[in-house]
Every structure is written in structure tokens, then in C-alpha cells.
N, C-alpha and C. Protein backbone atom coordinates (compact mmCIF):
# COMPACT_ATOMS: atom_id res chain seq x y z
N UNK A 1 10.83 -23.86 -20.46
CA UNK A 1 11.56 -22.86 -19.71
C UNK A 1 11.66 -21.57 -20.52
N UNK A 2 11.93 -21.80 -21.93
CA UNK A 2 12.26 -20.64 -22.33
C UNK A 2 10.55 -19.92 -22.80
N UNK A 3 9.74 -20.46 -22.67
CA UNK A 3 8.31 -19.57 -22.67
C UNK A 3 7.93 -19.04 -21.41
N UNK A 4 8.35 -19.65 -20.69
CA UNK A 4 8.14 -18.86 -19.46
C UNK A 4 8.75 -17.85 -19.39
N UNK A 5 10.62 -17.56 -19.95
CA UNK A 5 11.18 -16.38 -19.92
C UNK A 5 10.46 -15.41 -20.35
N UNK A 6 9.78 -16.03 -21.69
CA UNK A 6 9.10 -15.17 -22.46
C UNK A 6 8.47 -13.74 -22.14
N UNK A 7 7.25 -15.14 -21.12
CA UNK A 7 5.98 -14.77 -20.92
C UNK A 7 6.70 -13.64 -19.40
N UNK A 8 7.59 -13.69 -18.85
CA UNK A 8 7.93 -12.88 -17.79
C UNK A 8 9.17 -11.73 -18.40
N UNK A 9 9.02 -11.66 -19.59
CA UNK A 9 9.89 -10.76 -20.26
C UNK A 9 8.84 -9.52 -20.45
N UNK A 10 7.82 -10.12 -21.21
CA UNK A 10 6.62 -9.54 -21.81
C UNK A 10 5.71 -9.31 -20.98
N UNK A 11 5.56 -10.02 -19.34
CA UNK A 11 4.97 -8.87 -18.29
C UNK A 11 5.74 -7.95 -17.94
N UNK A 12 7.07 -7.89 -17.68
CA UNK A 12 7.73 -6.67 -17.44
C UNK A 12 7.99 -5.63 -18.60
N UNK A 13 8.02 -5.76 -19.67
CA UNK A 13 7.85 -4.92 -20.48
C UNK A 13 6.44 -4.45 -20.14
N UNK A 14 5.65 -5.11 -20.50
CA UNK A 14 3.80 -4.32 -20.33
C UNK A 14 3.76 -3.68 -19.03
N UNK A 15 4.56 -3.75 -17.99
CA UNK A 15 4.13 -3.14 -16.47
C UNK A 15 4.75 -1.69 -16.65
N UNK A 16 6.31 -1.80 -17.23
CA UNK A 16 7.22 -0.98 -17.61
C UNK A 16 6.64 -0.10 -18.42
N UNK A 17 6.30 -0.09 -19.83
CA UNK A 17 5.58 0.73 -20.52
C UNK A 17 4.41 1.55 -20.03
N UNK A 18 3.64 0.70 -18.83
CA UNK A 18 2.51 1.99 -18.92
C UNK A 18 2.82 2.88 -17.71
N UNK A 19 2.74 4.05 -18.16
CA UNK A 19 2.99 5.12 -17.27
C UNK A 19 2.18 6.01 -17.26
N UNK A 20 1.85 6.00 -15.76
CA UNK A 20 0.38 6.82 -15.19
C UNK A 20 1.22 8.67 -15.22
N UNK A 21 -0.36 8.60 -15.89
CA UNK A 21 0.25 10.75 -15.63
C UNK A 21 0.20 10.92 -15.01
N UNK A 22 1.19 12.41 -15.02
CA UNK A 22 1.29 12.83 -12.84
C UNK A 22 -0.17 13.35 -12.40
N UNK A 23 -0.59 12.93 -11.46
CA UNK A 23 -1.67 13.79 -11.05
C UNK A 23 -2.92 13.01 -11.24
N UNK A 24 -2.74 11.18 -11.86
CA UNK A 24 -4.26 10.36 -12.51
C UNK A 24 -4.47 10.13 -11.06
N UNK A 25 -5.79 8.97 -11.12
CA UNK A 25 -6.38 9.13 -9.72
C UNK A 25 -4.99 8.05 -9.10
N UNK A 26 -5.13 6.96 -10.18
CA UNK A 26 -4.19 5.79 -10.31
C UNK A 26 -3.19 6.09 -9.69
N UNK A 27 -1.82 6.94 -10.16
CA UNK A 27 -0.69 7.04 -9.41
C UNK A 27 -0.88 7.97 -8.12
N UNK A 28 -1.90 8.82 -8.02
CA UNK A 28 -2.29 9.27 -6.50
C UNK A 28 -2.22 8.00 -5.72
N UNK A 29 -3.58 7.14 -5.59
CA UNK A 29 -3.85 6.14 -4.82
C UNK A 29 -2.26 5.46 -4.80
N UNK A 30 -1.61 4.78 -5.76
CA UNK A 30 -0.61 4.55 -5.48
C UNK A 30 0.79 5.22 -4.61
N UNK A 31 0.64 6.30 -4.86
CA UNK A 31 1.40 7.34 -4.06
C UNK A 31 0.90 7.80 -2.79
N UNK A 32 -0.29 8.15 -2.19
CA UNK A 32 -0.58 8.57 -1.17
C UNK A 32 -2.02 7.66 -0.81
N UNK A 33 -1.89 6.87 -1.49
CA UNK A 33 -3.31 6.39 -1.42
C UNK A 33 -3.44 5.42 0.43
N UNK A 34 -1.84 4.79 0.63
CA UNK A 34 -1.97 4.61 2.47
C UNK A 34 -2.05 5.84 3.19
N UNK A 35 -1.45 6.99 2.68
CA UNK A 35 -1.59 7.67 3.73
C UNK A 35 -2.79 9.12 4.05
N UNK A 36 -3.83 8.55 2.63
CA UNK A 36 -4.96 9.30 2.65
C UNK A 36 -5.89 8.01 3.97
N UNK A 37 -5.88 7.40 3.91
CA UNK A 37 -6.54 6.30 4.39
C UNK A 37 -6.09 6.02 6.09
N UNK A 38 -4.99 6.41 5.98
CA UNK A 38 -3.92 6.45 7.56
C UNK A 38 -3.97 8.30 8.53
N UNK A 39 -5.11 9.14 7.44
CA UNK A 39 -4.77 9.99 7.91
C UNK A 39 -5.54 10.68 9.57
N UNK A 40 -6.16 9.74 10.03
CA UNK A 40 -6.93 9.93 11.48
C UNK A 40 -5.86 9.18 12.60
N UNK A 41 -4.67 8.95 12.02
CA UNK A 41 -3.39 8.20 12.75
C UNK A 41 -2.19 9.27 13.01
N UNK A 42 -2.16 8.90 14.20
CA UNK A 42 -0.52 9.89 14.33
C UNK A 42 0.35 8.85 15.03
N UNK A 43 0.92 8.58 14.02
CA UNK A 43 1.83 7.00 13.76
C UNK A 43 2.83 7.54 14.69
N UNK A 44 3.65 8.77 15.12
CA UNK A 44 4.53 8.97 15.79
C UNK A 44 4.18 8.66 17.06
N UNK A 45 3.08 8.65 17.30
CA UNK A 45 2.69 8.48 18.73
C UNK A 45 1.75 7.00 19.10
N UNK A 46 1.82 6.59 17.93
CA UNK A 46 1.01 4.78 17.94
C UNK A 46 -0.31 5.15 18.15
N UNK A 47 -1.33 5.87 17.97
CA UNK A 47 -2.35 6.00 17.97
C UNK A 47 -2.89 6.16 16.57
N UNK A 48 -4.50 5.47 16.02
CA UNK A 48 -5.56 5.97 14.80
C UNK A 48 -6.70 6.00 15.76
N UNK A 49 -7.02 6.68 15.03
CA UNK A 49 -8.71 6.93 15.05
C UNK A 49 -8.79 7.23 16.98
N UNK A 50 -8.03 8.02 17.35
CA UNK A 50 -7.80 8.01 18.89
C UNK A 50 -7.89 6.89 19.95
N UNK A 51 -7.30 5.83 19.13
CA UNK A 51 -6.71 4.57 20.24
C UNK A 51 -5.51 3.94 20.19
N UNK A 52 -5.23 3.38 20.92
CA UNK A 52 -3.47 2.96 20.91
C UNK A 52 -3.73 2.14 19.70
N UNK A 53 -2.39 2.36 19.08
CA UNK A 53 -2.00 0.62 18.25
C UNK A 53 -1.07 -0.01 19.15
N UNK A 54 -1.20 -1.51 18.96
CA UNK A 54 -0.49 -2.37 19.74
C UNK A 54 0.81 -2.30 18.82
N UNK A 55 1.96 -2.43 19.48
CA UNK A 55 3.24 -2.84 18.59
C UNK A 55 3.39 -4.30 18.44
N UNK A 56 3.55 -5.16 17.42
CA UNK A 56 3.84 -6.03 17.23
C UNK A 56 5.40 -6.48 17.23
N UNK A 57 5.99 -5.51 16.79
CA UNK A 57 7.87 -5.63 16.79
C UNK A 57 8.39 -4.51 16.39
N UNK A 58 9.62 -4.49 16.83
CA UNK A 58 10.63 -3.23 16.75
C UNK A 58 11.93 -3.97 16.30
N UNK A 59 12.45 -3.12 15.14
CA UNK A 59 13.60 -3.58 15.09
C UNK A 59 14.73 -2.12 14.50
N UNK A 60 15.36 -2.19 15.34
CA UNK A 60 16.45 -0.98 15.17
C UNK A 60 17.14 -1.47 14.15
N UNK A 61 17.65 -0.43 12.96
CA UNK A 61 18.79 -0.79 11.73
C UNK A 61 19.45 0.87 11.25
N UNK A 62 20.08 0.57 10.40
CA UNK A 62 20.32 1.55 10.14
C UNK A 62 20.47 1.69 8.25
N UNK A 63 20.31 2.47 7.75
CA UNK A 63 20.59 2.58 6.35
C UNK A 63 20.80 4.11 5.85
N UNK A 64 21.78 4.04 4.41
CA UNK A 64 22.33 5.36 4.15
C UNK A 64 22.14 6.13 5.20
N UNK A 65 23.33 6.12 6.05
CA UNK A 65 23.73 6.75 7.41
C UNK A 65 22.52 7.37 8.19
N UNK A 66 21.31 6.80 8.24
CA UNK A 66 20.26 7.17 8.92
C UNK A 66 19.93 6.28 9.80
N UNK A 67 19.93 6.29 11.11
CA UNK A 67 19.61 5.05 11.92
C UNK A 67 18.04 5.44 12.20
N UNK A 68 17.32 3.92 12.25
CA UNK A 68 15.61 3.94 12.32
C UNK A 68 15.47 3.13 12.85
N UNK A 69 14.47 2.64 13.63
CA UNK A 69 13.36 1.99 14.11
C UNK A 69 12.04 1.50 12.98
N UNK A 70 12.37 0.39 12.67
CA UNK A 70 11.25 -0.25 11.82
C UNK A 70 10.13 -1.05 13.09
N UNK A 71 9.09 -0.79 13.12
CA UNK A 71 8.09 -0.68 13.53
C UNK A 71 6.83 -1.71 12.95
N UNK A 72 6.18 -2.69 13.31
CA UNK A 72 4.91 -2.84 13.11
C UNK A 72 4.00 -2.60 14.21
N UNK A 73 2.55 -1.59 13.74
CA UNK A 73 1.87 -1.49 14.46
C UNK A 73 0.91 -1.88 13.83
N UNK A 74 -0.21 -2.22 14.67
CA UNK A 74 -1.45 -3.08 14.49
C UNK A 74 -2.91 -2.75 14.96
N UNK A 75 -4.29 -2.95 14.84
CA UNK A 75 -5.01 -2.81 15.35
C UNK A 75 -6.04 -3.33 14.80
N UNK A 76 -6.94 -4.37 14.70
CA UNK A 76 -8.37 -4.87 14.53
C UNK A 76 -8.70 -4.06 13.04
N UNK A 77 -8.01 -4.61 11.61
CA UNK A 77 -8.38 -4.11 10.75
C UNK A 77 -7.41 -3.57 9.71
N UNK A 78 -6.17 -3.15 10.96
CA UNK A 78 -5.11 -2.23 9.99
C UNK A 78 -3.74 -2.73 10.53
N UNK A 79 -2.57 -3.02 9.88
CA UNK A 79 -1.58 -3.11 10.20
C UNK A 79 -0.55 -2.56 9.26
N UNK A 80 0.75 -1.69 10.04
CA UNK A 80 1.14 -0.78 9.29
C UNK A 80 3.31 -0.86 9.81
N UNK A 81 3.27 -1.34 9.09
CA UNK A 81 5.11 -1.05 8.78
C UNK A 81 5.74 0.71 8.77
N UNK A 82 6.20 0.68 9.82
CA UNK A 82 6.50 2.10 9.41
C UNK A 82 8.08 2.21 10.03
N UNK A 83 8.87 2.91 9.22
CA UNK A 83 10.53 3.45 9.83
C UNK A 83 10.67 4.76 9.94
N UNK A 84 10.67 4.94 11.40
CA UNK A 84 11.02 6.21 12.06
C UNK A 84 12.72 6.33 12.10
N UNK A 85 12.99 7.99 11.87
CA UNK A 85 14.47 8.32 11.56
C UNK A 85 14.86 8.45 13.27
N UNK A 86 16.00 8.35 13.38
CA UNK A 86 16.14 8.00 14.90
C UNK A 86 17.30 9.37 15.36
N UNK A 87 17.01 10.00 16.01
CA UNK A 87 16.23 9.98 17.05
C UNK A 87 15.01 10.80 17.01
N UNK A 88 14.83 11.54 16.20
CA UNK A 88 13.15 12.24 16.07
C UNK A 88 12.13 11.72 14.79
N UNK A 89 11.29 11.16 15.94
CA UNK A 89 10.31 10.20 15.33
C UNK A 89 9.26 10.90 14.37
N UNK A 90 9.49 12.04 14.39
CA UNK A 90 8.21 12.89 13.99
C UNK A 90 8.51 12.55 12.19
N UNK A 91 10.03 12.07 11.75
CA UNK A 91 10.49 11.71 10.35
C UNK A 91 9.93 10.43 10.45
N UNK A 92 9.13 10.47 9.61
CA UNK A 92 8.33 8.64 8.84
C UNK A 92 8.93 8.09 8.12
N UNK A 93 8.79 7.23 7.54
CA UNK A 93 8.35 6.38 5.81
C UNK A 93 7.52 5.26 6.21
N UNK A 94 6.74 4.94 5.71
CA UNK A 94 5.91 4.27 5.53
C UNK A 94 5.99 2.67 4.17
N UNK A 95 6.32 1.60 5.22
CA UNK A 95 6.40 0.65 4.37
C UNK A 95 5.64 0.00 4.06
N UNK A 96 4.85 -0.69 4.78
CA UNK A 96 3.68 -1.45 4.48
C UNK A 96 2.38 -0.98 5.31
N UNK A 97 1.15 -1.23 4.78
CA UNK A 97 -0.09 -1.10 4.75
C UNK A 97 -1.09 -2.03 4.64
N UNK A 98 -1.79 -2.59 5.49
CA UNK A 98 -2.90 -3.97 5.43
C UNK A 98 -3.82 -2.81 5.90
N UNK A 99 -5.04 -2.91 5.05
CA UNK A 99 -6.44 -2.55 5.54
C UNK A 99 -7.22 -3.87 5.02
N UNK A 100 -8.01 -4.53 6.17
CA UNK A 100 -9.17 -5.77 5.91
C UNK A 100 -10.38 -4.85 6.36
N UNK A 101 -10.87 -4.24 7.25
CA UNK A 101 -11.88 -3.77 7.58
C UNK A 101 -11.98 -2.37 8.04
N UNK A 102 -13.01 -1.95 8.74
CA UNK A 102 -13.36 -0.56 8.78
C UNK A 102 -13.86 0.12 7.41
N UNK A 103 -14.13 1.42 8.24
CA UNK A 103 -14.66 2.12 7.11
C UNK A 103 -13.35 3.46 6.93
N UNK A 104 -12.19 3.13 6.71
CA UNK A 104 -11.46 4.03 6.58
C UNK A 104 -11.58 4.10 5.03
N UNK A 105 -11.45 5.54 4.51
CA UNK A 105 -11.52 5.64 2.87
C UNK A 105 -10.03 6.25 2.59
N UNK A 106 -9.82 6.15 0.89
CA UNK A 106 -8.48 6.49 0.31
C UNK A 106 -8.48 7.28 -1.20
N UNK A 107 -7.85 7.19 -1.15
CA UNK A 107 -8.19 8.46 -2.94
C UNK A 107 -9.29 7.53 -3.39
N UNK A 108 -10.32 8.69 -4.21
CA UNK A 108 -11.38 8.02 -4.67
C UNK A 108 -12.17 7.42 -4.04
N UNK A 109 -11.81 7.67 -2.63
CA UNK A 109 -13.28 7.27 -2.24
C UNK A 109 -12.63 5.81 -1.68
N UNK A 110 -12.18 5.34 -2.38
CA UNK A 110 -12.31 3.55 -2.38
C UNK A 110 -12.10 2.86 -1.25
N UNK A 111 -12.80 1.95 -0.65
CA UNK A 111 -12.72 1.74 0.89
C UNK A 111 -13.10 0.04 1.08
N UNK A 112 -12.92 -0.44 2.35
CA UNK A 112 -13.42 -1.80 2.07
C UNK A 112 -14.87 -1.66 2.31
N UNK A 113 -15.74 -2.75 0.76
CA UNK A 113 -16.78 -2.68 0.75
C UNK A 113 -17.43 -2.26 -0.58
N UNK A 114 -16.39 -1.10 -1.32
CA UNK A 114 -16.36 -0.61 -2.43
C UNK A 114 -16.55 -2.12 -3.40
N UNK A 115 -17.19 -1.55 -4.40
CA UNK A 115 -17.61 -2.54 -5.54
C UNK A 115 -16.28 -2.34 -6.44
N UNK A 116 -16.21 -3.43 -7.13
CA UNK A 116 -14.96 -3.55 -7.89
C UNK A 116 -15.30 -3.07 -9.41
N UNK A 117 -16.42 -3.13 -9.61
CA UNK A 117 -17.14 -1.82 -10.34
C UNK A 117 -16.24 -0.47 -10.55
N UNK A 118 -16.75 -0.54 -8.98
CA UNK A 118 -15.97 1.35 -8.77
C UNK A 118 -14.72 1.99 -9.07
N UNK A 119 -13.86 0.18 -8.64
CA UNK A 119 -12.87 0.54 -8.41
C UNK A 119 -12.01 0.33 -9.57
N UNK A 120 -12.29 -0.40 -10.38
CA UNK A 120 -11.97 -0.21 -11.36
C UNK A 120 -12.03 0.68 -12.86
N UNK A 121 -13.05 1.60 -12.51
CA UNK A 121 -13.48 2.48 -12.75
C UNK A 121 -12.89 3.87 -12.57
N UNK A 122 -12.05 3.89 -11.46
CA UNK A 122 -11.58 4.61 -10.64
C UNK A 122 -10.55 4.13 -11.32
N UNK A 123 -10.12 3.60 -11.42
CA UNK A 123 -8.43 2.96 -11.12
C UNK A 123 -7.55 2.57 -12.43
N UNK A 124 -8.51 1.98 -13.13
CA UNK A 124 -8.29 1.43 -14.14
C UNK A 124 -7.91 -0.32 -14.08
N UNK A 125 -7.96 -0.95 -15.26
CA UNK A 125 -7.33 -2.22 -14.83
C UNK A 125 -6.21 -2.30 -14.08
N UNK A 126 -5.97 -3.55 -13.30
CA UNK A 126 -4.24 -3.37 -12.88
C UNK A 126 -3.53 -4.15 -13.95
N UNK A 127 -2.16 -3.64 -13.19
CA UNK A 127 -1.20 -4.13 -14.25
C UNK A 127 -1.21 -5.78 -14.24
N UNK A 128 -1.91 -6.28 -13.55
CA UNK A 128 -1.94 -7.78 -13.61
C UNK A 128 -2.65 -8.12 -12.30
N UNK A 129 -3.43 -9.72 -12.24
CA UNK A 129 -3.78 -9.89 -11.60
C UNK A 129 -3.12 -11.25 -10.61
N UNK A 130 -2.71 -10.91 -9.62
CA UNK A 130 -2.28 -11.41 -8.64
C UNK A 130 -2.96 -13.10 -8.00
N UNK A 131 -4.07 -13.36 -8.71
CA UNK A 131 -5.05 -14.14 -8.43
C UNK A 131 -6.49 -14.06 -9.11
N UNK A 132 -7.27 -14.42 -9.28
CA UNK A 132 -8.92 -14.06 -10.05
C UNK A 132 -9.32 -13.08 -8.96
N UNK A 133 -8.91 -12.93 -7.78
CA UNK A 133 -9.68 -12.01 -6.56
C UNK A 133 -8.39 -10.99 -6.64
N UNK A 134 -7.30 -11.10 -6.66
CA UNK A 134 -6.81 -9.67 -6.14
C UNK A 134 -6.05 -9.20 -7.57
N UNK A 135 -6.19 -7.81 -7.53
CA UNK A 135 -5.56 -7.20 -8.51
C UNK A 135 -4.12 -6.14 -7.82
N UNK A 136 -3.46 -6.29 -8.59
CA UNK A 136 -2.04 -5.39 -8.19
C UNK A 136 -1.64 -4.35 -9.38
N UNK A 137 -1.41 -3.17 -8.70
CA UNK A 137 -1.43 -1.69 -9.25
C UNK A 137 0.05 -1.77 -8.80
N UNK A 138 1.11 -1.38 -9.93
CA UNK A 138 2.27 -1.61 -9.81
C UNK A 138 3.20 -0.14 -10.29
N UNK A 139 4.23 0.41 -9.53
CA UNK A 139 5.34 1.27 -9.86
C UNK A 139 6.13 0.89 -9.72
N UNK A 140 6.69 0.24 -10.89
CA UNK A 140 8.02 -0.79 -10.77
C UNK A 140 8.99 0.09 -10.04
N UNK A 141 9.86 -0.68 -8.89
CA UNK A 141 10.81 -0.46 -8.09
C UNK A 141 10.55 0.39 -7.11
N UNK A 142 9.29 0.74 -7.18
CA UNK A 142 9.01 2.18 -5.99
C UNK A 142 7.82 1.97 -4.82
N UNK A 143 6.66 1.22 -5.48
CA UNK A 143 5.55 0.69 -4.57
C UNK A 143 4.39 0.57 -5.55
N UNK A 144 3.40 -0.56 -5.10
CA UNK A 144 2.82 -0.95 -5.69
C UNK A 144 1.59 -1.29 -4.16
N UNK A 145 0.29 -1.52 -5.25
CA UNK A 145 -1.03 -1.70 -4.32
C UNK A 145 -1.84 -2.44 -4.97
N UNK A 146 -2.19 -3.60 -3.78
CA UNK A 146 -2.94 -4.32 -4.09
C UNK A 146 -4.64 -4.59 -3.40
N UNK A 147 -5.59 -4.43 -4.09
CA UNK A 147 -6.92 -4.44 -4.12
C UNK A 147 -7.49 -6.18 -4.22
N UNK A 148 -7.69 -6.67 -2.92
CA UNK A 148 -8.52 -8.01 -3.35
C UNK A 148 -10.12 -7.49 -3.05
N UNK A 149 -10.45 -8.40 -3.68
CA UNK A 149 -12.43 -8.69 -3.96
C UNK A 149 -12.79 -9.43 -3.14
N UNK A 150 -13.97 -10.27 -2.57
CA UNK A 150 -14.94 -10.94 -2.55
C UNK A 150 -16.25 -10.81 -2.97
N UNK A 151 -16.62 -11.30 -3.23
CA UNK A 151 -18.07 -11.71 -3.73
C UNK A 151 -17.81 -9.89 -4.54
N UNK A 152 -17.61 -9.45 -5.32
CA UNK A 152 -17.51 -8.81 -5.83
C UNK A 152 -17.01 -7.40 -5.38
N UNK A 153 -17.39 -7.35 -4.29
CA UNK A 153 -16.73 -5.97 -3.00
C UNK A 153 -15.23 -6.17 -2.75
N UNK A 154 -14.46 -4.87 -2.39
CA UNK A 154 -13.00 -4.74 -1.75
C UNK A 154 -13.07 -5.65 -0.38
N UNK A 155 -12.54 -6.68 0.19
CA UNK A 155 -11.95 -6.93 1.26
C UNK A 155 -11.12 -6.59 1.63
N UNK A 156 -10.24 -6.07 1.06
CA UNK A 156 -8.78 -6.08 1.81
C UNK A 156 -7.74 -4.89 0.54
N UNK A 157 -6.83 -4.19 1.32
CA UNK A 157 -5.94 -3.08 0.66
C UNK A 157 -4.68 -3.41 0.87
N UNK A 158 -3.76 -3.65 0.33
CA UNK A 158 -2.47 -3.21 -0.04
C UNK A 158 -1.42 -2.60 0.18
N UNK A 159 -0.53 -2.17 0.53
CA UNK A 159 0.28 -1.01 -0.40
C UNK A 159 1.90 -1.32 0.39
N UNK A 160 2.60 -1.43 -0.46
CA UNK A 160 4.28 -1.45 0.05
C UNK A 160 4.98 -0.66 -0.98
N UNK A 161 5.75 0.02 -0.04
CA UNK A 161 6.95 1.21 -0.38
C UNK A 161 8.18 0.62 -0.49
N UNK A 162 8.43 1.19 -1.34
CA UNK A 162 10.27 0.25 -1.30
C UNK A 162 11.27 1.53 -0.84
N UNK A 163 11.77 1.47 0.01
CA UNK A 163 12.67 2.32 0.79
C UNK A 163 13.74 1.68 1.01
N UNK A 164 14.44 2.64 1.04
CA UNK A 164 15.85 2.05 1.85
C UNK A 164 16.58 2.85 2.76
């Protein structure tokens, strides 16, 4: 038990310590890297790439005196968490992000299909790996993105915001 503390003392220290400069490709992609990739979407109106997204669920809440609409929308490839400020939707945040397919791209280029070559290249190692296939790019307490592989290519993207 107590090596395990250890060993989870000493990943959070190592995640903690490294800090991306403002402006690397790294904390871009992490920072805007869903919504370079989301940007043929006008989420206020449930449409990408000029077709509906289906809603999957709605759930009204409210937090620090802002009432929202948390939202999943969906579509053959992309599914996207988003909380609209209530009552004008045109205010976002953006919580979660699934890309499996298409050819939508994101900082650097990086898209599904991209070689892990690239992307690591691009990106740098992550702060740990989530599995032998997926790697996770981490901003402790703020949002983090995760990049899985197959056969050596991106399948699948990542990314959750921590909001409140």
C-alpha cells in the first residue's frame, strides 16, 4: 500500500512540475485544441459541418449563480458536451470532446489517421500513458487530452474541461 502511495505521489509531482510555455504547440492543443477541430460547428444552433447534431440529453442545472443547459450532442464520429448560459445560448463552455473519425483537423495539424510519429513530435511525450495505446496530455485541475493509437495511427481524440 504504501508503494503505491508512493508511486501516485511521484506521478503527481512529475505531472505538476512540467509546465508547458504559454504559446507551445502542447498547451495550445490542450487549450483550444477541441475547439480548433469543432470549428465548422455552430454548437449554438446544433449544427457541424452544415448538418444537424442529434441531441442525446439535456439537463438543466445551475452553478455560481449561472443557470445552463448541459447538453450532449452527437453525430457519426463526434460527440460533444457542451453548457450553454441560460438564457442566451450564444455563451458556451465546452466540456467534453470525442473525435473517432472524419477528417476534422486540430492544432498541428493532428487529426484521426495522423501517425503517432507526428504526434508526438508535435506534442511531445504525454504526461503518462493511460494504456500502451492511449496517451494523456494533462493540465492538472483545468483539462486534459487524450490521443489513442492503433496500429500506429490516431483513432480517437480526447479532451475534457473542468468547469463549474
Amino acid at each position: 500500500m504504501r508503494t503505491i502511495l508512493t508511486l501516485i505521489v511521484l506521478l503527481s509531482i512529475a505531472v505538476l512540475a512540467r509546465a508547458d510555455p504559454p504559446g507551445s504547440l502542447r498547451e495550445e492543443f490542450l487549450s483550444r485544441g477541441a475547439a480548433v477541430a469543432l470549428a465548422a460547428c455552430n454548437l449554438p444552433r446544433r449544427t457541424c459541418d452544415g448538418k444537424s447534431l442529434s441531441v442525446q440529453s439535456i439537463e438543466l442545472g445551475e452553478s455560481n449563480d449561472e443557470k445552463r443547459s448541459v447538453e450532449m450532442l452527437a453525430k457519426p464520429g463526434l460527440q460533444v458536451m457542451v453548457a450553454f448560459a441560460l438564457p442566451n445560448r450564444q455563451s458556451y463552455y465546452l466540456g467534453v470532446v470525442d473525435i473517432n473519425s472524419g477528417r476534422r483537423r486540430t492544432v498541428g495539424g493532428i487529426r484521426i489517421g495522423s501517425s503517432r510519429t507526428s504526434v508526438l513530435h508535435a506534442l511531445g511525450e504525454p504526461d503518462y500513458w493511460a494504456s500502451s495505446s492511449c496517451g494523456r496530455f494533462v493540465e492538472v485541475g483545468t483539462r486534459e487530452a487524450v490521443v489513442c493509437f492503433k496500429s500506429g495511427r490516431v483513432s480517437s481524440l480526447h479532451w475534457e474541461y473542468f468547469v463549474d
